[in-house]
C-alpha atoms as a PDB file:
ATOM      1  CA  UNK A   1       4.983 -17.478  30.302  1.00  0.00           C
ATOM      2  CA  UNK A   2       1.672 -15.904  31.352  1.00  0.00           C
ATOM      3  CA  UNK A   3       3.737 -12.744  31.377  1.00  0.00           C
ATOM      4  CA  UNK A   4       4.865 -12.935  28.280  1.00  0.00           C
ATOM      5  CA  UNK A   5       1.220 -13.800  26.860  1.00  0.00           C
ATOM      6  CA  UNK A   6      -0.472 -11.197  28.414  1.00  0.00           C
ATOM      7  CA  UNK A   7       2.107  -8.452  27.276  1.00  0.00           C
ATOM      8  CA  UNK A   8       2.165  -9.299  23.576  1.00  0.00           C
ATOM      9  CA  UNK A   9      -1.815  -8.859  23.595  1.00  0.00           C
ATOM     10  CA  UNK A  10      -1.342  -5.794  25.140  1.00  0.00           C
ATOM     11  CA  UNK A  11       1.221  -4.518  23.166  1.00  0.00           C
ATOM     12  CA  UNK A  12      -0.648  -5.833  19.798  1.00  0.00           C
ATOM     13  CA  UNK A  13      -4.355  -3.927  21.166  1.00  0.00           C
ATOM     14  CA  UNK A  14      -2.111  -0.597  21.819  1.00  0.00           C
ATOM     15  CA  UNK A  15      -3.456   1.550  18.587  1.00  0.00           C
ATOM     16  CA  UNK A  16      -0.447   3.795  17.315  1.00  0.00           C
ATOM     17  CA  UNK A  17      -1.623   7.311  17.181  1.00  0.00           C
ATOM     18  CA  UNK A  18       0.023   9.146  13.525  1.00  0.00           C
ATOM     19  CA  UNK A  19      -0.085  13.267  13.298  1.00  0.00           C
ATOM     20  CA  UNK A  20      -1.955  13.951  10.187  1.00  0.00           C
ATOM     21  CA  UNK A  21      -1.232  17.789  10.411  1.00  0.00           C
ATOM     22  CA  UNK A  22       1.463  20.032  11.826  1.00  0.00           C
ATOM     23  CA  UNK A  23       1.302  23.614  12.076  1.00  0.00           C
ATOM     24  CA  UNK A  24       3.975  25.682  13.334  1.00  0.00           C
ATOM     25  CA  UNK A  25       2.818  29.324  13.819  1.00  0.00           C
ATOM     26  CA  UNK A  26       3.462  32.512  16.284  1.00  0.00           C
ATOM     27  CA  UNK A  27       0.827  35.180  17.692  1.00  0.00           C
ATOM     28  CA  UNK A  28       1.913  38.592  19.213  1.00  0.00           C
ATOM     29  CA  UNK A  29      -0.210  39.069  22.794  1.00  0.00           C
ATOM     30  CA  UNK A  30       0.411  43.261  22.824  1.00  0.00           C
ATOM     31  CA  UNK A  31      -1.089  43.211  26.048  1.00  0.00           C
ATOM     32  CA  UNK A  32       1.436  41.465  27.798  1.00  0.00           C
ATOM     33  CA  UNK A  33       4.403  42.370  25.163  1.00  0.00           C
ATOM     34  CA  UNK A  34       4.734  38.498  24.552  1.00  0.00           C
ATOM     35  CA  UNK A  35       5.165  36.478  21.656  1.00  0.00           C
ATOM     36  CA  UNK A  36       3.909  32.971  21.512  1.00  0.00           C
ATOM     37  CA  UNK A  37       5.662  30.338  19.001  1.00  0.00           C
ATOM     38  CA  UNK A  38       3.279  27.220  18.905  1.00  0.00           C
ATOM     39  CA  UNK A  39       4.071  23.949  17.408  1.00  0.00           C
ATOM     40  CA  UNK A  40       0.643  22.011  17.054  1.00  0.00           C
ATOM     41  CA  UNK A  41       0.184  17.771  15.951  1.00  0.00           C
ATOM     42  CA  UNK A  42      -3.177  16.922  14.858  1.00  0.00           C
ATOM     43  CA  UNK A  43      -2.867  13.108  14.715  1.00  0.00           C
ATOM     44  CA  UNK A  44      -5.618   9.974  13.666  1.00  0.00           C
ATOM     45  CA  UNK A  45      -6.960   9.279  17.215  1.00  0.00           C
ATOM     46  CA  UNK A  46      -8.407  12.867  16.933  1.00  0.00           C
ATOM     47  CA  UNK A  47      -5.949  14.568  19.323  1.00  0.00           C
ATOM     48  CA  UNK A  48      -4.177  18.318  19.481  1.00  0.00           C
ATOM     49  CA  UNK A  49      -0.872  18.547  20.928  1.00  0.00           C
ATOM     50  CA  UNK A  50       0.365  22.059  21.606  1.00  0.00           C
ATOM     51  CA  UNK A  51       3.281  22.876  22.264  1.00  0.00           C
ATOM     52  CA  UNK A  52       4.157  26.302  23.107  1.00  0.00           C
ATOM     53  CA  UNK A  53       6.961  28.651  23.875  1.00  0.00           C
ATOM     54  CA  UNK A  54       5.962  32.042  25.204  1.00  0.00           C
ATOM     55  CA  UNK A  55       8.518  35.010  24.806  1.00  0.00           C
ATOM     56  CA  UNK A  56       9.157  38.193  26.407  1.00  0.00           C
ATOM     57  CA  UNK A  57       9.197  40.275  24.121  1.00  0.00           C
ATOM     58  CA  UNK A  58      10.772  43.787  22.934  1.00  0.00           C
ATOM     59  CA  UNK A  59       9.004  46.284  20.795  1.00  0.00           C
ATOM     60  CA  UNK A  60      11.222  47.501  17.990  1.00  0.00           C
ATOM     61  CA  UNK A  61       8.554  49.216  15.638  1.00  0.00           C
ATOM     62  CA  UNK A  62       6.093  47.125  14.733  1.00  0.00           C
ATOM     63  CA  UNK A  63       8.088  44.153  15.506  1.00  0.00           C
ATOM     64  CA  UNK A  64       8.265  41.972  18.678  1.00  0.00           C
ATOM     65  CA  UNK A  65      11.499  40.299  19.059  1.00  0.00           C
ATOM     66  CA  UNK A  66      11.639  37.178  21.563  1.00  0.00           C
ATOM     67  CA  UNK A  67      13.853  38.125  24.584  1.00  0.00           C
ATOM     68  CA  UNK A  68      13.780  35.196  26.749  1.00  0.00           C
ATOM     69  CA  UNK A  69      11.413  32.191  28.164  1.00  0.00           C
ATOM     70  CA  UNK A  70       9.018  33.121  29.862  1.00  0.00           C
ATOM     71  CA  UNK A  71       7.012  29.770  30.178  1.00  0.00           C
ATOM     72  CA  UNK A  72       6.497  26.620  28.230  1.00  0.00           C
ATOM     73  CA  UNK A  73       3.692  24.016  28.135  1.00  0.00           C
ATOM     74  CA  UNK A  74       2.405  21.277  26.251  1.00  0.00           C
ATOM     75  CA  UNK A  75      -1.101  20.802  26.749  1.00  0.00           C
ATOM     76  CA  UNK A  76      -3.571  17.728  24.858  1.00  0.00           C
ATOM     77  CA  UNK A  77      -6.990  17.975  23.973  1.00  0.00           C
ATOM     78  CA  UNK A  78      -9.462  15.559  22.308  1.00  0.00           C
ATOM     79  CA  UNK A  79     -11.099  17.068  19.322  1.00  0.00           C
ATOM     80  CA  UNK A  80     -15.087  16.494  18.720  1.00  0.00           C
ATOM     81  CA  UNK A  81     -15.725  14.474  15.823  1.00  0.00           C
ATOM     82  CA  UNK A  82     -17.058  17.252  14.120  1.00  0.00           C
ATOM     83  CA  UNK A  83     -13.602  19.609  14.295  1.00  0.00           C
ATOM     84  CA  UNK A  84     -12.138  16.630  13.735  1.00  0.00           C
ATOM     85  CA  UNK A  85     -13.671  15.998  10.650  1.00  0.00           C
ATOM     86  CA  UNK A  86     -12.911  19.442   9.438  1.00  0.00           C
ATOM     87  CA  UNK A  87      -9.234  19.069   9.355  1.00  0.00           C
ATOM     88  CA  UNK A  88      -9.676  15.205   8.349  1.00  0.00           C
ATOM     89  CA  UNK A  89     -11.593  16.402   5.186  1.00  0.00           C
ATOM     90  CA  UNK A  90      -8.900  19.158   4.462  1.00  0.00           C
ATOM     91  CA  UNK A  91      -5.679  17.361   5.349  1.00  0.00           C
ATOM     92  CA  UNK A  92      -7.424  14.485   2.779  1.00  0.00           C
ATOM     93  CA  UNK A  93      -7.736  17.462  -0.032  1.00  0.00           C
ATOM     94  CA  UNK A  94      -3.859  18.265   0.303  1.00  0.00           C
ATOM     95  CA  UNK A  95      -2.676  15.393   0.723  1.00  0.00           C
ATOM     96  CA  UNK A  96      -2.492  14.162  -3.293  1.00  0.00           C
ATOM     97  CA  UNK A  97      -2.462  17.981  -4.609  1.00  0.00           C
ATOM     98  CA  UNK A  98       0.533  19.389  -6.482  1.00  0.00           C
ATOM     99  CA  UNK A  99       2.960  21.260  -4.731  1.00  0.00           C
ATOM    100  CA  UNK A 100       4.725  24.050  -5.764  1.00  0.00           C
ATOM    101  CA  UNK A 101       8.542  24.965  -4.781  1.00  0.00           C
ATOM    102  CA  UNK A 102      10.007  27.932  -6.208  1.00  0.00           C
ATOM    103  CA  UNK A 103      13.192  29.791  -5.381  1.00  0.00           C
ATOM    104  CA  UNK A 104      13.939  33.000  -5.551  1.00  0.00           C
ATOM    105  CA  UNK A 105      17.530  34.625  -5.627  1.00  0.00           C
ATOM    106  CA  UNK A 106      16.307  38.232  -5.049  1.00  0.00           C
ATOM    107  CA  UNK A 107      14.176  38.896  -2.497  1.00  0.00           C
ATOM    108  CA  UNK A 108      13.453  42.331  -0.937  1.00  0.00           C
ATOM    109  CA  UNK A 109      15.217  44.201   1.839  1.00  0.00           C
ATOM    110  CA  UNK A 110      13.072  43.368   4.255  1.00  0.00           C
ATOM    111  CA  UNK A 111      13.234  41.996   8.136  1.00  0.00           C
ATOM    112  CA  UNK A 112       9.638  40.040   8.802  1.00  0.00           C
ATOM    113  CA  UNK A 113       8.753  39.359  12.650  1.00  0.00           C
ATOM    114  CA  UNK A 114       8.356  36.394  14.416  1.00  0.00           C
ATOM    115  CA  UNK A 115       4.602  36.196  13.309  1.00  0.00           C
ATOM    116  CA  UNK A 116       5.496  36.284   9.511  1.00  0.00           C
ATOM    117  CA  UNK A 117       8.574  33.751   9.162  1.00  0.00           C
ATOM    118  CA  UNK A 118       6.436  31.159  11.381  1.00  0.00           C
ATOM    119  CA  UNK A 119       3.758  29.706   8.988  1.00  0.00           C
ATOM    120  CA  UNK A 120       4.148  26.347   7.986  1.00  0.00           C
ATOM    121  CA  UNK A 121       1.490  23.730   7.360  1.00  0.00           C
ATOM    122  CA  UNK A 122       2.554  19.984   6.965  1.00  0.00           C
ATOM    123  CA  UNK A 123       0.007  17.618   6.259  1.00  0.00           C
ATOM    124  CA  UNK A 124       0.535  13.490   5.630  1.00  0.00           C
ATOM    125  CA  UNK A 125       1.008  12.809   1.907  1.00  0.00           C
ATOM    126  CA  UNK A 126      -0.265  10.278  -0.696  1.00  0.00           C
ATOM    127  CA  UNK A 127      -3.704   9.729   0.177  1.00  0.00           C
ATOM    128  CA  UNK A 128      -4.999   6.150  -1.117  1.00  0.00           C
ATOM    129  CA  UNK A 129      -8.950   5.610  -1.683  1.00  0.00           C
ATOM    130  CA  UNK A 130      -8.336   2.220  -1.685  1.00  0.00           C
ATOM    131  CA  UNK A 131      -6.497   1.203   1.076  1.00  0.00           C
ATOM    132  CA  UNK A 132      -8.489   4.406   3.217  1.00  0.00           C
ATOM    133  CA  UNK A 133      -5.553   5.571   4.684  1.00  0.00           C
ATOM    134  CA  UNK A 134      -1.939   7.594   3.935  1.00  0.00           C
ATOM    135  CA  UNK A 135       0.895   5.848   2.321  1.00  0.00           C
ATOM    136  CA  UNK A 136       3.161   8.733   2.647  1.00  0.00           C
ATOM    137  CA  UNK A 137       5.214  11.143   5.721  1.00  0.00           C
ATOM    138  CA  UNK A 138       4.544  14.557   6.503  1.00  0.00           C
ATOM    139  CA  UNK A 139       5.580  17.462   4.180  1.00  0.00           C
ATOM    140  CA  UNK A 140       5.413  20.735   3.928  1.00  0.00           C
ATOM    141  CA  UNK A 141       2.438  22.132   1.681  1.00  0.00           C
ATOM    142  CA  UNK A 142       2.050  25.782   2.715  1.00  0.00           C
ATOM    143  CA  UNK A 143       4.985  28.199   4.426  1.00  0.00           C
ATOM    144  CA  UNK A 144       5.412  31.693   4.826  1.00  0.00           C
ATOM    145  CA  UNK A 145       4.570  33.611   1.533  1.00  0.00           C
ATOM    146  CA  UNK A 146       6.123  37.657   2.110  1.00  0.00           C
ATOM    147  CA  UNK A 147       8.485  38.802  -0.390  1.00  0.00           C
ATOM    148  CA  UNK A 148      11.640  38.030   2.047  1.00  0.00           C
ATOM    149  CA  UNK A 149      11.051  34.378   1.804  1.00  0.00           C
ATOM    150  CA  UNK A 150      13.891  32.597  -0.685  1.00  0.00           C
ATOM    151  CA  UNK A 151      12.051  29.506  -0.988  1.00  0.00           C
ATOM    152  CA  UNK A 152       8.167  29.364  -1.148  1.00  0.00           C
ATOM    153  CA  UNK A 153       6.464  26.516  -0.856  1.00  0.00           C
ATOM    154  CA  UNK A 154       3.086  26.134  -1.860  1.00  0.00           C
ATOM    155  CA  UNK A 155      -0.035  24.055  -3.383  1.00  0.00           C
ATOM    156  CA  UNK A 156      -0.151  24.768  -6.953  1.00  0.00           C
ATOM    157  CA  UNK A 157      -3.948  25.360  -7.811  1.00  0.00           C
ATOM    158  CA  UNK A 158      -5.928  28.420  -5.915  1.00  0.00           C
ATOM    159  CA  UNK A 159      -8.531  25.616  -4.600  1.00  0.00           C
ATOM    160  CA  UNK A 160      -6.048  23.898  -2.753  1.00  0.00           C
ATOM    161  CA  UNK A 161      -4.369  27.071  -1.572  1.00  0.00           C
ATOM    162  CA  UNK A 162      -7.376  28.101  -0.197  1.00  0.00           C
ATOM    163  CA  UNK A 163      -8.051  24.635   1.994  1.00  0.00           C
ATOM    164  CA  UNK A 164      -4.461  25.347   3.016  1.00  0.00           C
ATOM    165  CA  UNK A 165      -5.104  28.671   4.658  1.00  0.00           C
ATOM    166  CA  UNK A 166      -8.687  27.495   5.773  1.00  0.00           C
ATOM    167  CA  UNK A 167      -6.649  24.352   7.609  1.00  0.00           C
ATOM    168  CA  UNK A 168      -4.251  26.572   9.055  1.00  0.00           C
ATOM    169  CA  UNK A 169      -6.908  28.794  10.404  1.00  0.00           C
ATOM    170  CA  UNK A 170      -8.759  26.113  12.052  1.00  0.00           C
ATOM    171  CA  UNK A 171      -5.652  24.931  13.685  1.00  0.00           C
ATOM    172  CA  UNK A 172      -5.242  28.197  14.807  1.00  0.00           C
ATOM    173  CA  UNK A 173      -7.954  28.860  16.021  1.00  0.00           C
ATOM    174  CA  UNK A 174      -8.158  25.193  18.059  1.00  0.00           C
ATOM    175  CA  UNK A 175      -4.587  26.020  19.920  1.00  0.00           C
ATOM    176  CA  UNK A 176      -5.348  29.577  21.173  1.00  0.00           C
ATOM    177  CA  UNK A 177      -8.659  28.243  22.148  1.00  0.00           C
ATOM    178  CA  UNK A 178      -6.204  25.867  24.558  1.00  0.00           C
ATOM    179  CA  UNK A 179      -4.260  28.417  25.830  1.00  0.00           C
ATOM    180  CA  UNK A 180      -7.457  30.151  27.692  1.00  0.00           C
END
């Protein structure tokens, strides 16, 4: 019975981390002709999770094309309250602003690289002043925007397209800074 007791406290004190932010973006290293594909979870308890895949790659033009695996690691860091508080603030600005989906039937003839079609920024929805938390999931507020892309998805007013690519940035800049 003490058992039992002492494993439902624990359980109940065991705080339940939720990714705020998820970025999904790929870098071209033309030193070592690899490509890097990173999947990165900023969540409430002010922790980065990358994942990443790094290619080998093969130069075709200006375009690397993944080959095969060449490693793949997930590595954790705690963020300072202050880059913390960056992407807090931003993911907070996106998360109530209008979205915009449009869909195009004619795009051009064009064949983007691994570091154009990998772009997209999900952030946690439905932010409510009152309760001081999110009420809704993650969705997509900012993907790739070329000409090739069929289905853009976007935030609707310039402000909040701007605090999309200033989040992604910071994200960006965060993961490679793990990689080192």
């Amino acid at each position: 019975m003490k058992l039992l007791t002492t494993l439902l406290l624990f359980s109940s004190t065991i705080i339940h981390a939720k990714e705020i932010a998820h970025y999904r973006f790929a870098v071209r290293d033309n030193t070592n002709q690899e490509l890097i594909l990173m999947e990165v979870s900023v969540d409430d308890q002010k922790e980065l999770i990358v994942k990443s895949k790094i290619y080998e790659s093969s130069e075709q033009g200006p375009i690397f094309f993944p080959t095969e695996i060449r490693e793949e690691m997930t590595v954790k860091k705690e963020l300072n309250q202050f880059s913390f508080d960056a992407i807090f603030y931003k993911v907070k600005n996106l998360a109530n602003t209008a979205i915009e989906i449009s869909e195009h039937q004619i795009v051009c003839a064009m064949m983007p690289g691994p570091t154009a079609s990998n772009d997209h920024l999900s952030v946690l929805r439905d932010w409510s002043w009152d309760a001081q938390d999110f009420l809704g999931s993650l969705e997509l507020v900012s993907g790739p925007q070329g000409c090739w892309v069929s289905r853009k998805v976007q935030p609707k007013e310039q402000w909040a397209k701007q605090q999309a690519l200033n989040l992604k940035e910071i994200i960006r800049v965060l993961a490679l800074d793990t990689l080192e």
